[in-house]
N, C-alpha and C. Protein backbone atom coordinates (compact mmCIF):
# COMPACT_ATOMS: atom_id res chain seq x y z
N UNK A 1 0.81 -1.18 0.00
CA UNK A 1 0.00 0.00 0.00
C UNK A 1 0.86 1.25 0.00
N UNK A 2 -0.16 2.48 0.19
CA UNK A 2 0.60 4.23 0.07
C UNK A 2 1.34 3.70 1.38
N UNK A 3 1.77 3.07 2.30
CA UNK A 3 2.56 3.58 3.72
C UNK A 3 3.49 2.59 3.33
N UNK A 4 3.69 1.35 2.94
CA UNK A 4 4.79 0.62 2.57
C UNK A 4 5.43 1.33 1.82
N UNK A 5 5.25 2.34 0.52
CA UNK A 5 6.26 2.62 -0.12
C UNK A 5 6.64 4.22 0.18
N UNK A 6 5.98 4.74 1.10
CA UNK A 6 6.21 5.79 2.28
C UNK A 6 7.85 5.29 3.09
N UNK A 7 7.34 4.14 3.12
CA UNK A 7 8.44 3.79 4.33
C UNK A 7 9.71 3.30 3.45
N UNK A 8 9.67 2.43 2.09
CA UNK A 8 10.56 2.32 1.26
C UNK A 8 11.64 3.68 1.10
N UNK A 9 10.56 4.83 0.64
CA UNK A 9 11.09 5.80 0.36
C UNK A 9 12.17 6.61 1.44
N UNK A 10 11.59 6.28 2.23
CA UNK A 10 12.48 7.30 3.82
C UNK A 10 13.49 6.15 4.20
N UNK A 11 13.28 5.17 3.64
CA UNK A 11 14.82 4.05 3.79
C UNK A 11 15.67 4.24 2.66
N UNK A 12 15.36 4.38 1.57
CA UNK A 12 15.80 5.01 0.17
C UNK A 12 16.51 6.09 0.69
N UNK A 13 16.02 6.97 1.23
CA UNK A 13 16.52 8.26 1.44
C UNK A 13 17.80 8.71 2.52
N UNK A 14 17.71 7.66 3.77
CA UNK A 14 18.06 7.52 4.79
C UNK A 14 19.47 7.30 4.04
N UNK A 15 19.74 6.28 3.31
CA UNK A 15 20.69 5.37 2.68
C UNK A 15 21.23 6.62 1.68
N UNK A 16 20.92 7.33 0.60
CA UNK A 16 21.04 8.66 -0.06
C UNK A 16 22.36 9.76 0.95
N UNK A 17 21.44 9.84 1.84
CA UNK A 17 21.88 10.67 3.32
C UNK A 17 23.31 10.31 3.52
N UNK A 18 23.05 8.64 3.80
CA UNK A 18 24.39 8.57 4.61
C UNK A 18 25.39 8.35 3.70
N UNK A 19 25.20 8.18 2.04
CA UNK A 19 26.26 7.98 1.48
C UNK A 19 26.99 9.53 1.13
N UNK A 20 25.79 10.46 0.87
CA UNK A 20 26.57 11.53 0.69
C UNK A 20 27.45 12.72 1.63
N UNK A 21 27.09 12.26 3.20
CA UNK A 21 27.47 12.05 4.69
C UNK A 21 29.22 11.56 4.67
N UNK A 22 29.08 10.54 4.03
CA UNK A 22 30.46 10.01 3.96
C UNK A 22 31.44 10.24 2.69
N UNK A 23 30.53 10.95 1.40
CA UNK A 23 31.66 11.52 0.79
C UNK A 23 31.73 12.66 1.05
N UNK A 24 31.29 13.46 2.16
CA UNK A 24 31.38 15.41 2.54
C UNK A 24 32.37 14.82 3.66
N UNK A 25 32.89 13.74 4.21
CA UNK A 25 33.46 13.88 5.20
C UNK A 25 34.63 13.02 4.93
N UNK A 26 34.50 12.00 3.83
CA UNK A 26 36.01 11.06 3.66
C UNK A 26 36.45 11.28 1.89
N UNK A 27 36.34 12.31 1.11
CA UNK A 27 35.96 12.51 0.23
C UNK A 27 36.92 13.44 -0.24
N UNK A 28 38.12 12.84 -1.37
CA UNK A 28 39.05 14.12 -1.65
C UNK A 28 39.08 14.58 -2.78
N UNK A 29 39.01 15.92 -3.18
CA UNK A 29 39.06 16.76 -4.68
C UNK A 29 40.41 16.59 -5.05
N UNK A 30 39.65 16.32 -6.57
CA UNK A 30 41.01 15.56 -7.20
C UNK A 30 41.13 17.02 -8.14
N UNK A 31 42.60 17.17 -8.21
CA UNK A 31 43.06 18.50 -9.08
C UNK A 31 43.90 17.90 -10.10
N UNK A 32 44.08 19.15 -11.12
CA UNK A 32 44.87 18.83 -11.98
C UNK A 32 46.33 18.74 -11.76
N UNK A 33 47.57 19.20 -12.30
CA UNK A 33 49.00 20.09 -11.97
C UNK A 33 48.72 21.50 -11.62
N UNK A 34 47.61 21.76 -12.13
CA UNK A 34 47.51 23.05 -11.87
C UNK A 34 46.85 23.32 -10.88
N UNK A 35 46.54 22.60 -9.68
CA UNK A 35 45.94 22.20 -8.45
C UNK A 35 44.39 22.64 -9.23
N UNK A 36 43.85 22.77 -10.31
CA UNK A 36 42.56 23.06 -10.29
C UNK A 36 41.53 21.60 -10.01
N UNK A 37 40.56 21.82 -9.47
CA UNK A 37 39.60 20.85 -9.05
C UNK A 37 38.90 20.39 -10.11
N UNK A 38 38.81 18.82 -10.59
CA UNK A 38 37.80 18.73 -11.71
C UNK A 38 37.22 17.39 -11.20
N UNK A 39 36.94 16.87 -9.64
CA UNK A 39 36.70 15.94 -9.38
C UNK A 39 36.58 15.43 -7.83
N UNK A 40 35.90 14.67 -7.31
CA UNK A 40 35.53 13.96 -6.08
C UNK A 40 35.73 12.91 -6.32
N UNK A 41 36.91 11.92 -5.54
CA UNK A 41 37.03 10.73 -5.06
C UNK A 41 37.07 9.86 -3.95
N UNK A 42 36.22 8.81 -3.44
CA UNK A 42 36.66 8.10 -2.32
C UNK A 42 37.88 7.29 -2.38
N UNK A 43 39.00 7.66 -1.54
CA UNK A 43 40.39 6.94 -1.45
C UNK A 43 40.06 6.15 0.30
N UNK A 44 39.83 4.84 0.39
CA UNK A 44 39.54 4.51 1.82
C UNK A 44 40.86 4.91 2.35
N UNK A 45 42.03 4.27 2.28
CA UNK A 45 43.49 4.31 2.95
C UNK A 45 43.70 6.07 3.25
N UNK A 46 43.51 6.79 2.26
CA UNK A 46 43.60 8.39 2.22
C UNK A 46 42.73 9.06 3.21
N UNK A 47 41.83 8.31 3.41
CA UNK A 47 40.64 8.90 4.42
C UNK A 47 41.19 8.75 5.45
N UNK A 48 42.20 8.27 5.96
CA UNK A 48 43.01 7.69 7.24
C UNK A 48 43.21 8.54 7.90
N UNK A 49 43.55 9.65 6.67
CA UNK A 49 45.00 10.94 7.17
C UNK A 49 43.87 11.73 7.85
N UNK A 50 43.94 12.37 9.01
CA UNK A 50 43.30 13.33 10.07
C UNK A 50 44.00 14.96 9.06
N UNK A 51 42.94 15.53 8.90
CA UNK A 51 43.67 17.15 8.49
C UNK A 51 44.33 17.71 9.77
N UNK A 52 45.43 18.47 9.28
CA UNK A 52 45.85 19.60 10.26
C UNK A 52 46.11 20.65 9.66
N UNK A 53 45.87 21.50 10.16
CA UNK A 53 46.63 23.17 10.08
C UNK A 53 48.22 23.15 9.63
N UNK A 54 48.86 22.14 10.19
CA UNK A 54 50.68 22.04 9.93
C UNK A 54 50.67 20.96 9.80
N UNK A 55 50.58 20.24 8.60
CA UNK A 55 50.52 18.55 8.59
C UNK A 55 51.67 17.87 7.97
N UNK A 56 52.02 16.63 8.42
CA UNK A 56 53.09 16.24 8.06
C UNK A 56 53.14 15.79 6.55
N UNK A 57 52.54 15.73 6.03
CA UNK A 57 51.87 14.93 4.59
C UNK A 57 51.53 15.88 3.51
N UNK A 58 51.40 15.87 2.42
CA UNK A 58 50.33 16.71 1.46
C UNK A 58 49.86 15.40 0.36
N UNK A 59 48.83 15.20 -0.24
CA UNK A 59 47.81 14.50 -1.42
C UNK A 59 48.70 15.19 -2.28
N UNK A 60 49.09 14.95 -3.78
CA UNK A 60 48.93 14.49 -4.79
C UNK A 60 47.87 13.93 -6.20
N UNK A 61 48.24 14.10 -6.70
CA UNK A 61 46.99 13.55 -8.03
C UNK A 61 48.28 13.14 -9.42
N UNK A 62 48.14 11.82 -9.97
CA UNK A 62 48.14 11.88 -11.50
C UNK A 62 47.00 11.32 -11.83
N UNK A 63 45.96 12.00 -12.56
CA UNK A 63 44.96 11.55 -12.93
C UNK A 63 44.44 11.37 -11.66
N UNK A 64 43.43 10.39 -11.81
CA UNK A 64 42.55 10.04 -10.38
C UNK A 64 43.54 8.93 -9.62
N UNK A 65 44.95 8.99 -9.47
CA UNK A 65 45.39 8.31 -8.50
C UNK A 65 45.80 9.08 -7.72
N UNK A 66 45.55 8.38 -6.33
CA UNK A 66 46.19 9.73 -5.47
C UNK A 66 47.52 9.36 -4.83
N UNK A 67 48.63 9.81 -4.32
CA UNK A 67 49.47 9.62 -3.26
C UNK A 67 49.85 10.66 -2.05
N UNK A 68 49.92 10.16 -1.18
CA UNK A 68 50.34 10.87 -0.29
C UNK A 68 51.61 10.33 0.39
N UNK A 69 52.35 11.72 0.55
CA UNK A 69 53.76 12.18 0.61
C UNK A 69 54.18 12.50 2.01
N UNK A 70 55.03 12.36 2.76
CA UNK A 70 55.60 12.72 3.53
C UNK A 70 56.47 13.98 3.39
N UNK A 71 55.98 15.09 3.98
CA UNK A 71 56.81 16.58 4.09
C UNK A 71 58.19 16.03 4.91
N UNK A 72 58.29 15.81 5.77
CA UNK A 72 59.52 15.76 7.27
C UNK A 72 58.99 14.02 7.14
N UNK A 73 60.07 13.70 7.98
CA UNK A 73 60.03 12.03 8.38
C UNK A 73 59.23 12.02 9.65
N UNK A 74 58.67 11.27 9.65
CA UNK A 74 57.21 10.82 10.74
C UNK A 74 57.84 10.02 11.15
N UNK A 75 57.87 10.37 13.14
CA UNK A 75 58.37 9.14 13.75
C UNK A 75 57.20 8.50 13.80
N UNK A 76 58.12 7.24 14.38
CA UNK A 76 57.13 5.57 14.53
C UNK A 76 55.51 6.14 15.81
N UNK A 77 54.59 6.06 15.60
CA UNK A 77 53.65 6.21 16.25
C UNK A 77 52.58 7.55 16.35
N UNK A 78 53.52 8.65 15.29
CA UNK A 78 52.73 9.69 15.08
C UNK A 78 51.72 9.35 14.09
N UNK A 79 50.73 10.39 13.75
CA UNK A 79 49.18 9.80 13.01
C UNK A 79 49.70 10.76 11.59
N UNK A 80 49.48 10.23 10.77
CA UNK A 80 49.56 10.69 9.44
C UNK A 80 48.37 11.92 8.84
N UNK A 81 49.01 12.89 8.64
CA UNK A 81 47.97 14.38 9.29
C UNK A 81 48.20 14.54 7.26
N UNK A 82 47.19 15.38 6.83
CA UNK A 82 47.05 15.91 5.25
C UNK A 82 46.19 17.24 5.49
């Protein structure tokens, strides 16, 4: 009936929510060389890195691959910051 697909819909939606939840929050713009933005990717391993203000790391792009770099050498047990 109208309330079963009431309720489909707000589970549909719920699911909508949380995927776009998790690419506003683990979700990195992919640039060119010319650091311009022409893209959104989920990198799971990349999502690792915690941002900082002074971070030990910076992202990368060739094409849609990403790497991340070490600025300074990271001792053993510090968290990998971007």
């Amino acid at each position: 009936g109208v309330l079963g697909r009431e309720v489909a819909a707000g589970v549909e939606m719920r699911g909508a929510v949380e995927i776009l939840c998790r690419i506003a929050c683990n979700g990195h713009t992919i640039t060119d060389s010319d650091l311009r933005p022409f893209g959104v990717g989920i990198y799971p391993l990349a999502a690792l890195a915690n941002h900082a203000c002074l971070p030990n790391c910076v992202q990368t792009f060739k094409g849609t691959a990403i790497t991340i770099r070490a600025m300074r050498e990271i001792p053993s047990g510090e968290e990998v910051t971007i």
